[in-house]
Protein backbone atom coordinates (compact mmCIF):
# COMPACT_ATOMS: atom_id res chain seq x y z
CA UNK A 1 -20.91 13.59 -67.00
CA UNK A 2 -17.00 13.03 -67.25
CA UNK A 3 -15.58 10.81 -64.36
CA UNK A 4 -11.63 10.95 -63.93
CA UNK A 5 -10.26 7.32 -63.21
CA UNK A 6 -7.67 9.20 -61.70
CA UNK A 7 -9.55 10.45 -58.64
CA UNK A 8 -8.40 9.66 -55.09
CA UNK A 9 -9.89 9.58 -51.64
CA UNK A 10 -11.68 7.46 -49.26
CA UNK A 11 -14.88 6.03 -48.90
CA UNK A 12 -17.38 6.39 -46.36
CA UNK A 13 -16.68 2.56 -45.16
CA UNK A 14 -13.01 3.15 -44.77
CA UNK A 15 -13.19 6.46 -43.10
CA UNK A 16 -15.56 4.48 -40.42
CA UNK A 17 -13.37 2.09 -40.23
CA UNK A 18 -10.37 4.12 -39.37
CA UNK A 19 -12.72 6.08 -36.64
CA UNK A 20 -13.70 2.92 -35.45
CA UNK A 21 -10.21 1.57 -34.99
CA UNK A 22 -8.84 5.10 -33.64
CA UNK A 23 -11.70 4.86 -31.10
CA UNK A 24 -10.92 1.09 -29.80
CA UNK A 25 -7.14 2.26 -29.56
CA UNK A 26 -7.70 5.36 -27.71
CA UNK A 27 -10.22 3.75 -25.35
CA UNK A 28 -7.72 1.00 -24.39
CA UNK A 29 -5.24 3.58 -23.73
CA UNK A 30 -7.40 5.31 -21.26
CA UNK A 31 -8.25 2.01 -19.81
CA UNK A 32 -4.54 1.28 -19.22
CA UNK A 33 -3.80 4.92 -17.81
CA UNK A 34 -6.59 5.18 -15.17
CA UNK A 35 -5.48 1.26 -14.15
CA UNK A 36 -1.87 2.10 -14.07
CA UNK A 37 -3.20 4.86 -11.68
CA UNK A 38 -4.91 2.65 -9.26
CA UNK A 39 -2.30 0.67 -9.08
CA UNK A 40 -0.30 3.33 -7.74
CA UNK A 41 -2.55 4.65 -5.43
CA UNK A 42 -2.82 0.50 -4.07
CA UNK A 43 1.39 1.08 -4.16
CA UNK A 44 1.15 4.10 -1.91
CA UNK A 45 -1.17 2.98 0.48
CA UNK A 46 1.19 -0.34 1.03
CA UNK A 47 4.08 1.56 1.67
CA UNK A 48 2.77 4.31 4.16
CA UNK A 49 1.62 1.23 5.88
CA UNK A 50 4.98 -0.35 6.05
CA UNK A 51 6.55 2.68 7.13
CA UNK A 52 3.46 3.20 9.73
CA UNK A 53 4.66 -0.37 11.14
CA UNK A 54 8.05 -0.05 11.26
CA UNK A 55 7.72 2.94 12.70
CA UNK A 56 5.53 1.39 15.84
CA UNK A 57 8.53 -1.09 16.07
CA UNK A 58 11.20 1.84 16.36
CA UNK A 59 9.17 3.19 18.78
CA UNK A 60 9.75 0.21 20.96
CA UNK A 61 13.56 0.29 19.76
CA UNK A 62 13.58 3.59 21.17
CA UNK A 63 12.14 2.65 24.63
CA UNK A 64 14.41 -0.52 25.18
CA UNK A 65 17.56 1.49 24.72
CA UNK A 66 16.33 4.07 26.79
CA UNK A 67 16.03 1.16 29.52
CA UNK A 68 12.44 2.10 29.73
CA UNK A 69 11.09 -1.75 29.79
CA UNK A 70 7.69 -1.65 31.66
CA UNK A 71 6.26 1.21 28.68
CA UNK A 72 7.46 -2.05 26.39
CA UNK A 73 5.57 -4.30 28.04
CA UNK A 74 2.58 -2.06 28.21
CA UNK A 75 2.22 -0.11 24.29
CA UNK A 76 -0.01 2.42 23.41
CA UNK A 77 -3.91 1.74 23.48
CA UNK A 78 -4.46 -1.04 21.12
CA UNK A 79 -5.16 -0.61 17.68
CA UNK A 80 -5.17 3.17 17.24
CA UNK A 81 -5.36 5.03 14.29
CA UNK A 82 -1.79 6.50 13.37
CA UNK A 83 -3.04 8.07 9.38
CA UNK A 84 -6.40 8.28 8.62
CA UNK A 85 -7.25 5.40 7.35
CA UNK A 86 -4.65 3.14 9.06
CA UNK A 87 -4.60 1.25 12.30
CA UNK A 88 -1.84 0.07 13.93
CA UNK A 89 -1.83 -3.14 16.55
CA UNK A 90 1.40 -3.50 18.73
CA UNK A 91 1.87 -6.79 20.65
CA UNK A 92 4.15 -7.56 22.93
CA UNK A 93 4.93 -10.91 24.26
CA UNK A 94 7.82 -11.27 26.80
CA UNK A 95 9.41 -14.37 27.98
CA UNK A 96 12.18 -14.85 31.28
CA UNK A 97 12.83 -13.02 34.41
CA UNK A 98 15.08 -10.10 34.90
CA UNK A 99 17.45 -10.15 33.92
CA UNK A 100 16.91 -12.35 31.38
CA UNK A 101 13.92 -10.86 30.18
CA UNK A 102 12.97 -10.96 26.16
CA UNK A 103 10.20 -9.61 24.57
CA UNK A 104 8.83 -10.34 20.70
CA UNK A 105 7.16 -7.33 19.62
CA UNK A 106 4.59 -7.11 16.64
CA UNK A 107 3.53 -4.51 14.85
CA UNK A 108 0.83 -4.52 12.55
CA UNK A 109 -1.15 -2.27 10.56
CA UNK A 110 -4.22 -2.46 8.44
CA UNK A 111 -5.95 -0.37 6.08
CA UNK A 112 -8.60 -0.59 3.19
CA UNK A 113 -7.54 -0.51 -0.58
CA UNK A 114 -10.08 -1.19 -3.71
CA UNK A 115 -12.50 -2.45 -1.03
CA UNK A 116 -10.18 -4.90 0.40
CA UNK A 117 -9.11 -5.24 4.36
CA UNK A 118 -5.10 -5.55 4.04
CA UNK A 119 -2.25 -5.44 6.84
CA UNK A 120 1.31 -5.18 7.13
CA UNK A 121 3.10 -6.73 10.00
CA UNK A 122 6.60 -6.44 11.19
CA UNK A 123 8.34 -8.39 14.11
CA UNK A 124 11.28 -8.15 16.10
CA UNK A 125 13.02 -10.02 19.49
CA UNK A 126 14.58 -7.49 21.87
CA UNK A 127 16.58 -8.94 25.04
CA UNK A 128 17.64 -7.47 27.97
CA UNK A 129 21.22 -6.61 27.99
């Protein structure tokens, strides 16, 4: 039998190898993709909640400049659910007489995210004009 010295190709070992390291690379790739998608799923979820609370403080905005201060003082049943999943907690805290009157509103909204209890809170000071 006549062997050329000439012949090329792999071996067994370095075609594992190469599988091998094609494997680890494409694995870590996956790895990163599916965590860059939780991350923004844990992005989205923060900033419906921060629109969810700023939009219970508008609210209040919206009754103060319609001179509508007793439905300030007294918000919506506390917490109720504005999204699935979220809750939203208005508090109201008002300070002098009329009409001097100020209130320091609070709005605050949790929800759960990769099995964690998180919140978002916003705050503003209206006075009476």
């Amino acid at each position: 039998m006549c062997h050329a010295s000439n012949e090329r190709g792999f071996t067994i070992v370095e075609a594992l190898v190469a599988v091998v390291i094609l494997g680890v690379t494409i694995t870590a790739l996956l790895a990163a993709f599916n965590a860059g998608i939780g991350m923004q799923h844990l992005a989205d979820m923060a900033a419906r909640a921060s629109y969810l609370a700023n939009d219970g403080l508008e609210e209040m905005r919206a009754r103060f400049n319609a001179g509508n201060f007793d439905a300030i003082v007294e918000p919506a049943p506390n917490p109720m659910e504005v999204s699935p999943g979220f809750q939203r907690r208005i508090d109201v805290t008002s300070t002098g007489t009329s009409p001097n009157r100020m209130w320091t509103i609070r709005s605050t909204v949790t929800y759960s995210a990769g099995g964690v209890q998180r919140s978002v809170s916003y705050q503003t000071v209206l006075a009476e004009p």
